[in-house]
PDB file of N, CA and C in Angstrom:
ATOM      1  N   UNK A   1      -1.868  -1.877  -4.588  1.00  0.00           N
ATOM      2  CA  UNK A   1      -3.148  -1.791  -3.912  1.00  0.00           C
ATOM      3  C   UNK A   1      -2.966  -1.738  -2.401  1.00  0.00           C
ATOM      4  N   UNK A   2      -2.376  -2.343  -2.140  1.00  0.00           N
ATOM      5  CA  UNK A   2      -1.975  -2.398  -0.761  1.00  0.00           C
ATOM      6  C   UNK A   2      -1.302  -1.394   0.071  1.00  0.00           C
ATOM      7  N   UNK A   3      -0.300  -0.667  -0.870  1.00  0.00           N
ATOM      8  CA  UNK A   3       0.339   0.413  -0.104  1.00  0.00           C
ATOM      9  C   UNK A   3      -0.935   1.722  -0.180  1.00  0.00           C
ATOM     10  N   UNK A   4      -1.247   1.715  -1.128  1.00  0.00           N
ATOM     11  CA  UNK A   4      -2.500   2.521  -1.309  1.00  0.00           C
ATOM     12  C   UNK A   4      -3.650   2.439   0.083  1.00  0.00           C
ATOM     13  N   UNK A   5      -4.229   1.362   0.442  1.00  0.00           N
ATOM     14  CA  UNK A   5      -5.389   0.843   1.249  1.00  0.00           C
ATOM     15  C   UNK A   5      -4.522   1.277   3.035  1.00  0.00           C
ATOM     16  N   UNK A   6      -3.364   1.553   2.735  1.00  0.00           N
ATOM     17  CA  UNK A   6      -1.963   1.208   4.169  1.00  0.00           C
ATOM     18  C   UNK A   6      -1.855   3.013   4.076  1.00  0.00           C
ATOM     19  N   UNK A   7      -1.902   3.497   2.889  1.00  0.00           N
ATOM     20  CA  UNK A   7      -1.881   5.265   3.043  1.00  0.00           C
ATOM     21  C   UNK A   7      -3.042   5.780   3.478  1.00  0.00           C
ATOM     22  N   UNK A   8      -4.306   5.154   2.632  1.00  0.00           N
ATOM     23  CA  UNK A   8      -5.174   5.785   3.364  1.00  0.00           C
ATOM     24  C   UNK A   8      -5.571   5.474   4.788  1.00  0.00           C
ATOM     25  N   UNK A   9      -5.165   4.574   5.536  1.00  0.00           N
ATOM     26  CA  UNK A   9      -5.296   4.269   6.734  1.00  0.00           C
ATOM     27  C   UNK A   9      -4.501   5.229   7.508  1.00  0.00           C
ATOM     28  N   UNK A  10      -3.128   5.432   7.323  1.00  0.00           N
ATOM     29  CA  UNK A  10      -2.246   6.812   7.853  1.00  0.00           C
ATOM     30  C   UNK A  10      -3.260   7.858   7.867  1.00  0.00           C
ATOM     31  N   UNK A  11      -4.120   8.154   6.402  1.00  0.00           N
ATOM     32  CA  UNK A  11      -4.404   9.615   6.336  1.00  0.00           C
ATOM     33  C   UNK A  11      -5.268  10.073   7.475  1.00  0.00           C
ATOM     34  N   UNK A  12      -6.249   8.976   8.176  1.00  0.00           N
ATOM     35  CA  UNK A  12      -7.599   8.984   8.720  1.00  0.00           C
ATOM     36  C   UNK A  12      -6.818   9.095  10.085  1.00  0.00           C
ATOM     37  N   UNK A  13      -5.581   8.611  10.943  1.00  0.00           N
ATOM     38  CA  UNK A  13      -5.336   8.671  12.138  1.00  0.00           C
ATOM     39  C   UNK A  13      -4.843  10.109  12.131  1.00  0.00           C
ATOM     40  N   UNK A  14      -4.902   9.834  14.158  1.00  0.00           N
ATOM     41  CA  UNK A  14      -4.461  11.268  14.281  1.00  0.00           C
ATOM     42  C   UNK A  14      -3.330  11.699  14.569  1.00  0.00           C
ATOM     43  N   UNK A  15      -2.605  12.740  15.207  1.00  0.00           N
ATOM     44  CA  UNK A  15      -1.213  12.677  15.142  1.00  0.00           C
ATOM     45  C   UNK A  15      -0.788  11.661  16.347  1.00  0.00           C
ATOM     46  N   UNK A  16      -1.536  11.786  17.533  1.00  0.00           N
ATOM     47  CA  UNK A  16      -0.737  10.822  18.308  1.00  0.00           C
ATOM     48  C   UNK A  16      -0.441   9.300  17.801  1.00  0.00           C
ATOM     49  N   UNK A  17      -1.878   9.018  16.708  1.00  0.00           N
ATOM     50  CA  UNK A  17      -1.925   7.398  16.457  1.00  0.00           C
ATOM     51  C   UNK A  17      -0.790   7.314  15.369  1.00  0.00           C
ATOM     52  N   UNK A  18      -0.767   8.579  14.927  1.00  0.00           N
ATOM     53  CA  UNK A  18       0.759   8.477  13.797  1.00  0.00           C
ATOM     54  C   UNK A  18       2.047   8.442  14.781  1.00  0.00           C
ATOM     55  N   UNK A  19       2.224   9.252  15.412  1.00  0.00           N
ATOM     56  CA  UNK A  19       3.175   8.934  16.673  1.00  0.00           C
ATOM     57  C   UNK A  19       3.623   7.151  17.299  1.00  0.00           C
ATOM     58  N   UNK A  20       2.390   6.748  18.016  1.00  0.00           N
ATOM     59  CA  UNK A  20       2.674   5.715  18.206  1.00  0.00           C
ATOM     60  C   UNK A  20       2.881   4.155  17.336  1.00  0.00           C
ATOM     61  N   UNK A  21       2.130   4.567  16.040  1.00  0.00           N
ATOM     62  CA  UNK A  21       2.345   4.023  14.949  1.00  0.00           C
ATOM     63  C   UNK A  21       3.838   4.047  14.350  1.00  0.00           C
ATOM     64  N   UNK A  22       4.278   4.573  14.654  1.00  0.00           N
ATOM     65  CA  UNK A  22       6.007   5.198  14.246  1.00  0.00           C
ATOM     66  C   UNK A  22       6.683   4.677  15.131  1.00  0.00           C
ATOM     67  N   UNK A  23       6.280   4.834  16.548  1.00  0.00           N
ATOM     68  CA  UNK A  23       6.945   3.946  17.169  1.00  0.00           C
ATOM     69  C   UNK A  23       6.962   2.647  17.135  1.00  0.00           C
ATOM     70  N   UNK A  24       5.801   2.006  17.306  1.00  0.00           N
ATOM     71  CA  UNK A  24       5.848   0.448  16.411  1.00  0.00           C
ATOM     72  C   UNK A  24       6.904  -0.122  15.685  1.00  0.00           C
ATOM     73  N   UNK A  25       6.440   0.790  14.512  1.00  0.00           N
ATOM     74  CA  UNK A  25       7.569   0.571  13.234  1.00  0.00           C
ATOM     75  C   UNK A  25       9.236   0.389  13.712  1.00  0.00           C
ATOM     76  N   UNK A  26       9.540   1.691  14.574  1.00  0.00           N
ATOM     77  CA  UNK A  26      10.739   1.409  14.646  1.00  0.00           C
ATOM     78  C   UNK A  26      11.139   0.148  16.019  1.00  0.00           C
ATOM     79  N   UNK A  27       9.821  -0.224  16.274  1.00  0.00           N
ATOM     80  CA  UNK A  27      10.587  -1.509  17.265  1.00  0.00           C
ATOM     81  C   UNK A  27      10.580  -2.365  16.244  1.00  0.00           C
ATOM     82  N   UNK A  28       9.774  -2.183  15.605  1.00  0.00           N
ATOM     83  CA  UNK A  28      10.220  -3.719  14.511  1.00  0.00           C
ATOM     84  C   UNK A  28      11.381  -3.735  13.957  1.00  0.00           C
ATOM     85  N   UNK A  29      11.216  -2.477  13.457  1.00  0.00           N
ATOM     86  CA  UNK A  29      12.591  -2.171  12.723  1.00  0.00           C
ATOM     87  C   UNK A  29      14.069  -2.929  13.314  1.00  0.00           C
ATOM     88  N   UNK A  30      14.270  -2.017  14.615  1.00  0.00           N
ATOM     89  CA  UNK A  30      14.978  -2.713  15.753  1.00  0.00           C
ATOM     90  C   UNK A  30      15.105  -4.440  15.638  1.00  0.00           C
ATOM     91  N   UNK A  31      14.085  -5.460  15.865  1.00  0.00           N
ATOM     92  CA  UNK A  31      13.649  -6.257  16.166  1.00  0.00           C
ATOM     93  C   UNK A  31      14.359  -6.999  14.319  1.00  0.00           C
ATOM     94  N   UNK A  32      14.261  -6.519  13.299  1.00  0.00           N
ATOM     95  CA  UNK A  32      14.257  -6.574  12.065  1.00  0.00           C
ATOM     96  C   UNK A  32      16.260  -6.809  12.342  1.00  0.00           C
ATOM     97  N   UNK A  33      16.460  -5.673  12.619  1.00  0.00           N
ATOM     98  CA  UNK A  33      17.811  -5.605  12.104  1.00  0.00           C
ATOM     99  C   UNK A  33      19.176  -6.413  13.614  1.00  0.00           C
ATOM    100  N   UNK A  34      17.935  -6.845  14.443  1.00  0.00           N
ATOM    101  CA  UNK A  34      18.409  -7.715  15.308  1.00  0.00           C
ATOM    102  C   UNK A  34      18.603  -9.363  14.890  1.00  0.00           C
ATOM    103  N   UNK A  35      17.933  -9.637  14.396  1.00  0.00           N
ATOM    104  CA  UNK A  35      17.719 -10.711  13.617  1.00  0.00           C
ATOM    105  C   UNK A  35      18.901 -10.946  12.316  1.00  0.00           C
ATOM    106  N   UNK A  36      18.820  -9.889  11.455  1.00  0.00           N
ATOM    107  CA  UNK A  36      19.612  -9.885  10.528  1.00  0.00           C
ATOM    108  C   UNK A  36      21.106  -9.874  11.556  1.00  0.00           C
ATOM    109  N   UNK A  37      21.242  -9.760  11.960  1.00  0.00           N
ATOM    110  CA  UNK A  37      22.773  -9.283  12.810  1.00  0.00           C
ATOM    111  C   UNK A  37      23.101 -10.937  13.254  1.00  0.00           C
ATOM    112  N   UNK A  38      22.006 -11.628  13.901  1.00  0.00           N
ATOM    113  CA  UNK A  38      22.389 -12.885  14.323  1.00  0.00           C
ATOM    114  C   UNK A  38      22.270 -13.684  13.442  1.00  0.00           C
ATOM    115  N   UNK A  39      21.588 -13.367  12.166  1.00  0.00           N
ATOM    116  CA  UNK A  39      21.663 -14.295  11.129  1.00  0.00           C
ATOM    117  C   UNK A  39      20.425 -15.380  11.112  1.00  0.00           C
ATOM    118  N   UNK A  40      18.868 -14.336  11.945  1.00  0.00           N
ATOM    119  CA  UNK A  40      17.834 -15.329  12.408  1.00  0.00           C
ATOM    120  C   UNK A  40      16.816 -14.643  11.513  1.00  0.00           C
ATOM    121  N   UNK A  41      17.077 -13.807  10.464  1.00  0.00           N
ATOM    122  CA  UNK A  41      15.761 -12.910   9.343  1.00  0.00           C
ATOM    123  C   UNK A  41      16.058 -13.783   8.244  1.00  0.00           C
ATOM    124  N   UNK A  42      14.408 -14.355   8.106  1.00  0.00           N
ATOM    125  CA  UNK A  42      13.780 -14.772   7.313  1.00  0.00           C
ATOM    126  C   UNK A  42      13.375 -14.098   5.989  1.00  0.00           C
ATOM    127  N   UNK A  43      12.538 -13.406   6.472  1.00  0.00           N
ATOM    128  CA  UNK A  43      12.063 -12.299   5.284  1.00  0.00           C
ATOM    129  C   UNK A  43      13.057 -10.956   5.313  1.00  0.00           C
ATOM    130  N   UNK A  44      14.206 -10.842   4.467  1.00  0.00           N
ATOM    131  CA  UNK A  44      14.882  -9.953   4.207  1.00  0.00           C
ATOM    132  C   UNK A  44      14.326  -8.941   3.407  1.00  0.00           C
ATOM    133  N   UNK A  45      12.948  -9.202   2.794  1.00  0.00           N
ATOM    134  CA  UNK A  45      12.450  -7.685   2.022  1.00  0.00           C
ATOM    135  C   UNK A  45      11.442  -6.550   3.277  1.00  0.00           C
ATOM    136  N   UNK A  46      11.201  -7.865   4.268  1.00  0.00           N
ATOM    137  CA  UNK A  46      10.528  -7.009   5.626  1.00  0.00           C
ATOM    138  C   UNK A  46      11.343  -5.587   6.184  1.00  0.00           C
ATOM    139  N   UNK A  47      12.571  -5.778   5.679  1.00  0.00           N
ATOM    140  CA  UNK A  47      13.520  -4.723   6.369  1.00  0.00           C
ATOM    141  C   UNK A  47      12.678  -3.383   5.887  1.00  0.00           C
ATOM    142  N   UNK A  48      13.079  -3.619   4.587  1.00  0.00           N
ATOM    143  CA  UNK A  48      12.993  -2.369   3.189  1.00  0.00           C
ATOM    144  C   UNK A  48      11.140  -1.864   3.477  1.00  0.00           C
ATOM    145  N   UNK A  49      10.413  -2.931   3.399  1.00  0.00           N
ATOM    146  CA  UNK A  49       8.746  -2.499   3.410  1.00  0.00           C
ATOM    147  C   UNK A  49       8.299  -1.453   5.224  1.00  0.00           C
ATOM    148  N   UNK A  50       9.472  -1.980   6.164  1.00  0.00           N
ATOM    149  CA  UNK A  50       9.392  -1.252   7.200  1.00  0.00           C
ATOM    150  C   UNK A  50       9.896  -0.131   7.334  1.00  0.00           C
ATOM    151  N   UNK A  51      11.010   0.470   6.771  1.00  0.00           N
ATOM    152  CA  UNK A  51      11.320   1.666   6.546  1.00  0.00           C
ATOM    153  C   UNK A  51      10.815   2.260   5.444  1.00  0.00           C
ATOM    154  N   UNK A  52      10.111   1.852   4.784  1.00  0.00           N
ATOM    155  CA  UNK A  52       9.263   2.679   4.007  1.00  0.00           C
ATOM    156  C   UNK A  52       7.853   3.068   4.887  1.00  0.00           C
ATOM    157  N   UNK A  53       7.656   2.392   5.636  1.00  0.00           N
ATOM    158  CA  UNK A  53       5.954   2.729   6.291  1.00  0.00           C
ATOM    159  C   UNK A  53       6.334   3.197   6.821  1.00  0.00           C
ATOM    160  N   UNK A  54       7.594   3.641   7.694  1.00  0.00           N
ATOM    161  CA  UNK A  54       8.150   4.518   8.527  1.00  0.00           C
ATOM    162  C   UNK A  54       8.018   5.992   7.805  1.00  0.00           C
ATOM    163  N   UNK A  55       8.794   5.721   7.016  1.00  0.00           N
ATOM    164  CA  UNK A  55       8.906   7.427   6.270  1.00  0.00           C
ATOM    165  C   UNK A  55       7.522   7.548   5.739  1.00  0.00           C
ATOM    166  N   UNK A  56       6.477   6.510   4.898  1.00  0.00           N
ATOM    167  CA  UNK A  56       5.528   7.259   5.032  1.00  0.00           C
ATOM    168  C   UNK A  56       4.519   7.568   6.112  1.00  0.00           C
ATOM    169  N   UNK A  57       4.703   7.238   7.153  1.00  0.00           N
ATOM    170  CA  UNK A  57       3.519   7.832   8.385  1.00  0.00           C
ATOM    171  C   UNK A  57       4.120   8.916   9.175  1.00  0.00           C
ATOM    172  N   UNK A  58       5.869   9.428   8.487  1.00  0.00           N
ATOM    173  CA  UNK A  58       6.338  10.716   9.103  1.00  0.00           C
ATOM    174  C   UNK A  58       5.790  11.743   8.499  1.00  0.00           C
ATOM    175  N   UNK A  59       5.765  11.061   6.780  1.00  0.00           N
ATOM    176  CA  UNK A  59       5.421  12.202   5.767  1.00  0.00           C
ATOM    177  C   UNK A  59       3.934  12.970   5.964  1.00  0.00           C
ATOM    178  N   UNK A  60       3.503  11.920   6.067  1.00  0.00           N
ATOM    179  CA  UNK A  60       1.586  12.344   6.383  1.00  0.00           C
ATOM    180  C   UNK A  60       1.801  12.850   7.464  1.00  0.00           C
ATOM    181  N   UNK A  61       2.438  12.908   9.123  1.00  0.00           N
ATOM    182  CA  UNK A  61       2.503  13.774   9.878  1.00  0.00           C
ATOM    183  C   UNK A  61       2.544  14.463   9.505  1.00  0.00           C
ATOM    184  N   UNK A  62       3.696  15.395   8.613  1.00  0.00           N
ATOM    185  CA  UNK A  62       4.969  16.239   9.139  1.00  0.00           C
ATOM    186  C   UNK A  62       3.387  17.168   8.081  1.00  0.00           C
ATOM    187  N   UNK A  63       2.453  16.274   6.745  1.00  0.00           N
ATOM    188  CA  UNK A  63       1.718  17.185   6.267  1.00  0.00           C
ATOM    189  C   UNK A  63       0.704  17.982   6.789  1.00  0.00           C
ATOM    190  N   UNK A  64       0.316  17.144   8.311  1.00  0.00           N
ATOM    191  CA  UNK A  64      -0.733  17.208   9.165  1.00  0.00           C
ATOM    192  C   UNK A  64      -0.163  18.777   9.811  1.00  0.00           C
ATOM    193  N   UNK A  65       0.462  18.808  10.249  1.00  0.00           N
ATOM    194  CA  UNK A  65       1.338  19.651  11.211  1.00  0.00           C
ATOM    195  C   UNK A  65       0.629  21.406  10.584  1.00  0.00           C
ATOM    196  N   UNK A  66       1.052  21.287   9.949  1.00  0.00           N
ATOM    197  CA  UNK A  66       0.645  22.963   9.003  1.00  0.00           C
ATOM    198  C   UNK A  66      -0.371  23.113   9.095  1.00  0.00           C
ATOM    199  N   UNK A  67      -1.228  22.555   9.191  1.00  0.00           N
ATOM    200  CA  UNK A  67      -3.133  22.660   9.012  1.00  0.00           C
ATOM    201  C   UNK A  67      -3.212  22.515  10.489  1.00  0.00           C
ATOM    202  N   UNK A  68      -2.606  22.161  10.905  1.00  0.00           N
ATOM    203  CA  UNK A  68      -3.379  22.668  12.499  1.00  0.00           C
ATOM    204  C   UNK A  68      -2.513  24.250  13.202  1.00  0.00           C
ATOM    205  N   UNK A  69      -1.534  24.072  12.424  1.00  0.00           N
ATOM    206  CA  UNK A  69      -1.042  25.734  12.873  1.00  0.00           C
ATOM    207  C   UNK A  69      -1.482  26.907  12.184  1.00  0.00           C
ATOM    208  N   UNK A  70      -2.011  26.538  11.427  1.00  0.00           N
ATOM    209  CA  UNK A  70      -2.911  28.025  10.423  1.00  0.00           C
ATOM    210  C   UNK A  70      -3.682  28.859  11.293  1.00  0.00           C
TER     211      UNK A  70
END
């Protein structure tokens, strides 16, 4: 339900908010695998759920992209 309610929220932004939304992600990401390195990550499934919202708010870009070049 949740990844569902988290897609359709991707679908409705626009490309920049997918842009900066992506960037987000990958500071966490960053921030994620900084932690794991010093041995200070708590939630080790946070890694995996962040690179997935990553790839999906590229995917919904990359679908966006074609419909505005038609």
């Amino acid at each position: 339900m949740k990844s569902k309610q988290r897609l359709s929220d991707l679908r409705v932004m626009t490309d920049d908010q997918l842009s900066e939304e992506v960037l987000k992600l990958k500071k966490e990401q960053f921030n994620l695998r900084f932690q794991r390195a010093t041995g200070q990550l708590e939630n080790t499934s946070r890694v995996r759920v962040v690179r997935r919202e990553i790839a999906r708010a590229k995917t919904i870009a990359a679908q966006k992209r074609p419909e505005h070049e038609s």
